[in-house]
Protein backbone atom coordinates (compact mmCIF):
# COMPACT_ATOMS: atom_id res chain seq x y z
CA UNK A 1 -31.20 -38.09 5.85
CA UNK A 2 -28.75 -35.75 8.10
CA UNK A 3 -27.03 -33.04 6.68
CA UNK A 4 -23.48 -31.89 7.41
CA UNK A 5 -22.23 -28.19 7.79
CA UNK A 6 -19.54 -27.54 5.98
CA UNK A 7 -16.57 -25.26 7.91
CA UNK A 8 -16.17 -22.38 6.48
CA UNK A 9 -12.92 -21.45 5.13
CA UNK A 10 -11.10 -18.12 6.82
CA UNK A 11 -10.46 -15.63 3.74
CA UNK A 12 -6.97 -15.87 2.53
CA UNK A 13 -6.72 -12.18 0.86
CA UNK A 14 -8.13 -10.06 4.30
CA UNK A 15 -5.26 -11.94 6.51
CA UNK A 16 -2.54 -11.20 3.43
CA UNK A 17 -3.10 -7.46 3.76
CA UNK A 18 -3.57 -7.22 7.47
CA UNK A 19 0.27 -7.48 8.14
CA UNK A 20 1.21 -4.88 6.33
CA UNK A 21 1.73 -1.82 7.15
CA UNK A 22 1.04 1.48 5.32
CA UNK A 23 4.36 1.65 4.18
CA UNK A 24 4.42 -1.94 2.62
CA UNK A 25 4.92 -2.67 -1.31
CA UNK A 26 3.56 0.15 -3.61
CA UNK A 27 2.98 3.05 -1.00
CA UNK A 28 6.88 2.97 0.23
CA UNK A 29 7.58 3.46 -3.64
CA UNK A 30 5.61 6.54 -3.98
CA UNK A 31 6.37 7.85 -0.34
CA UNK A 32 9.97 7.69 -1.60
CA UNK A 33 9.47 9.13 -4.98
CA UNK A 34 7.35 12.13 -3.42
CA UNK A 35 10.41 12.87 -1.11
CA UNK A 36 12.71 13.06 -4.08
CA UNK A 37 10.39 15.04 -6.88
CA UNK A 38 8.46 17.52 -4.34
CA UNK A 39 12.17 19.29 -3.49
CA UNK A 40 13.63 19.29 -6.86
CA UNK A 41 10.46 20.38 -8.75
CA UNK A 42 10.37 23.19 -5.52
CA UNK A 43 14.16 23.96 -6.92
CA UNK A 44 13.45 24.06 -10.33
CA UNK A 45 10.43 26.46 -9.73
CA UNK A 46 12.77 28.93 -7.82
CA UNK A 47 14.84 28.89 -10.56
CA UNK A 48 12.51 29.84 -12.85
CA UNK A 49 11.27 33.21 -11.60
């Protein structure tokens, strides 16, 4: 009886993330939210004192 190798299948969910860069998806959200609260919350502590 021969046996047959089976070709294996390339992983899907490595090759999704490899073409994204690090400002894809979730981490431009929070870039963009760190530009906007960092300088107010700055402005808001200089009022404060």
């Amino acid at each position: 009886m021969k046996s047959k190798q089976v070709p294996e299948m390339p992983n899907m969910t490595t090759q999704d993330h490899s073409d994204h860069g690090p400002l894809a998806g979730e981490l431009m959200d929070l870039y963009v939210a760190m530009i906007i609260v960092i300088p107010i919350a700055f402005f808001l502590k200089s009022l404060w004192l």
